[in-house]
C-alpha atoms as a PDB file:
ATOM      1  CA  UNK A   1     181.671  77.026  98.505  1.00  0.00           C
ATOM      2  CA  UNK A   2     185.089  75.851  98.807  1.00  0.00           C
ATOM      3  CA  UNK A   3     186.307  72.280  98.818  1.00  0.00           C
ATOM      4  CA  UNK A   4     186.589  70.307 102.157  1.00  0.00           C
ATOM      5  CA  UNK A   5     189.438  68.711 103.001  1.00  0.00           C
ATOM      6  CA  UNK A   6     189.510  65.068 104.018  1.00  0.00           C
ATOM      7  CA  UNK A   7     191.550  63.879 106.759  1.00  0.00           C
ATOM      8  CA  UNK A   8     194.009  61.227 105.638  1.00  0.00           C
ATOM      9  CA  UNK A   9     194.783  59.324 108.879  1.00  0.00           C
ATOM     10  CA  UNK A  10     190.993  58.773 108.747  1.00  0.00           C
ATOM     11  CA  UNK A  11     191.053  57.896 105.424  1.00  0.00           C
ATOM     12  CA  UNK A  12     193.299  55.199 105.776  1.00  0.00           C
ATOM     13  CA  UNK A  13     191.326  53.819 108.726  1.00  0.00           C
ATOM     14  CA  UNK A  14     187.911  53.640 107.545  1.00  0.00           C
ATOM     15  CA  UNK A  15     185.403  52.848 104.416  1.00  0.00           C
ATOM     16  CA  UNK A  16     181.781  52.713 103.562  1.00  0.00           C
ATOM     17  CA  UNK A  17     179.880  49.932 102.708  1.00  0.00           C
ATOM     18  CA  UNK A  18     177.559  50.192  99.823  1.00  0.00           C
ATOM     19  CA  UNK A  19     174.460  51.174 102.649  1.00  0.00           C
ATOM     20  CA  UNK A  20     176.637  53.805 103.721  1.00  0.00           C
ATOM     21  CA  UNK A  21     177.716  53.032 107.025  1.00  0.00           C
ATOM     22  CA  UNK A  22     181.362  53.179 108.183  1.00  0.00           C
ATOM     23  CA  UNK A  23     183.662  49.994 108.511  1.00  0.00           C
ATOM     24  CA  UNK A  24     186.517  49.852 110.701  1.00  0.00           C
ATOM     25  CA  UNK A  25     189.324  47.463 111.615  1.00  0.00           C
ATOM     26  CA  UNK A  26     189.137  45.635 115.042  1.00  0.00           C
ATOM     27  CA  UNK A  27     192.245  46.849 117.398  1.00  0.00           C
ATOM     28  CA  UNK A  28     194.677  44.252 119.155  1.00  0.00           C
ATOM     29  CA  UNK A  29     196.183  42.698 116.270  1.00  0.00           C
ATOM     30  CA  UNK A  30     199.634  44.129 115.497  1.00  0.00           C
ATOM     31  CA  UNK A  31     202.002  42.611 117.698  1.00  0.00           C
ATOM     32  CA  UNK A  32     201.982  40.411 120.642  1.00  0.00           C
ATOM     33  CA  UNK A  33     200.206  37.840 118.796  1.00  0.00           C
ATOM     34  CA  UNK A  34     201.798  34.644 120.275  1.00  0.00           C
ATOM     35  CA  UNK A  35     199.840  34.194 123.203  1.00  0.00           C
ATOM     36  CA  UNK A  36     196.450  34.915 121.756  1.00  0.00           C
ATOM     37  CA  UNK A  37     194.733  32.099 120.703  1.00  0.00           C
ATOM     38  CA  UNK A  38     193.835  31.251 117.205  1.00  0.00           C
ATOM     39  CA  UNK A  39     190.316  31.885 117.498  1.00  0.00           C
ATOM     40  CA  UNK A  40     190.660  35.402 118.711  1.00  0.00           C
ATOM     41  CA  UNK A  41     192.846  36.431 116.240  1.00  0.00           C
ATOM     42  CA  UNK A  42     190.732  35.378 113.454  1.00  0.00           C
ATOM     43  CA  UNK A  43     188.122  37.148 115.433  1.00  0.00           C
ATOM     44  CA  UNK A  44     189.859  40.450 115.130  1.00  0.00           C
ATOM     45  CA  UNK A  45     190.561  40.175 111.504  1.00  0.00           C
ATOM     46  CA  UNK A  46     187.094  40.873 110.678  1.00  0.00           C
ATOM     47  CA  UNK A  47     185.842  44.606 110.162  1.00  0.00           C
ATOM     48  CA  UNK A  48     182.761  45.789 112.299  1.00  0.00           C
ATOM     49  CA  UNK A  49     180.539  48.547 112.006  1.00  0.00           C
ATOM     50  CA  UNK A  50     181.732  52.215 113.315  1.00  0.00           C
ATOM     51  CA  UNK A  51     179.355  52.048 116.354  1.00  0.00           C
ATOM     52  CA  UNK A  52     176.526  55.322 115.855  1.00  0.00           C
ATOM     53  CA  UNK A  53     177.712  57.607 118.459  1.00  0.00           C
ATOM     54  CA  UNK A  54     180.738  57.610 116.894  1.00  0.00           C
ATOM     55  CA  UNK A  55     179.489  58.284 113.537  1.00  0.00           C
ATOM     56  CA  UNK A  56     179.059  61.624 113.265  1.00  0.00           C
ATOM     57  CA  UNK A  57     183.016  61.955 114.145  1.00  0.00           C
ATOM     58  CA  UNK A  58     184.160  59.898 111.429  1.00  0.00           C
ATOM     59  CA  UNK A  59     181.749  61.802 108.827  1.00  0.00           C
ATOM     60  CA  UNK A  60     183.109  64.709 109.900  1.00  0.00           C
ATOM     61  CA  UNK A  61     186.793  63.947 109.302  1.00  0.00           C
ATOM     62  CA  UNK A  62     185.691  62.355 105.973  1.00  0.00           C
ATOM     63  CA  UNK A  63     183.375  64.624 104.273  1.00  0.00           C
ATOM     64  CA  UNK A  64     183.056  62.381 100.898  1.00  0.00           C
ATOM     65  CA  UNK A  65     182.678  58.927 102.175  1.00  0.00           C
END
């Protein structure tokens, strides 16, 4: 069976923890940052859990996560 190819934007984007679900970064947090409040920044610097319906598509573009 030939190899599968990983997608590398996804790649970049996401890893597994050592369970094997998917971690992602929160979005909101590149620019514009002066009139968010402290506490909502730090809140998006944390990673969360891919939610499950959204799983499958991530597995998918990254076959050996």
């Amino acid at each position: 069976m030939p190899k599968l190819k990983t997608r590398k934007a996804a790649a970049k984007r996401f890893r597994a923890t050592g369970s094997g679900k998917i971690l992602r970064r929160k979005a909101f947090k590149s620019h514009l940052l002066e009139h968010k409040t402290t506490n909502k920044k730090r809140k998006l610097s944390k990673a969360v859990l891919v939610h499950e319906s959204d799983e499958d598509n991530v597995r998918g573009m990254l076959p050996y996560l």
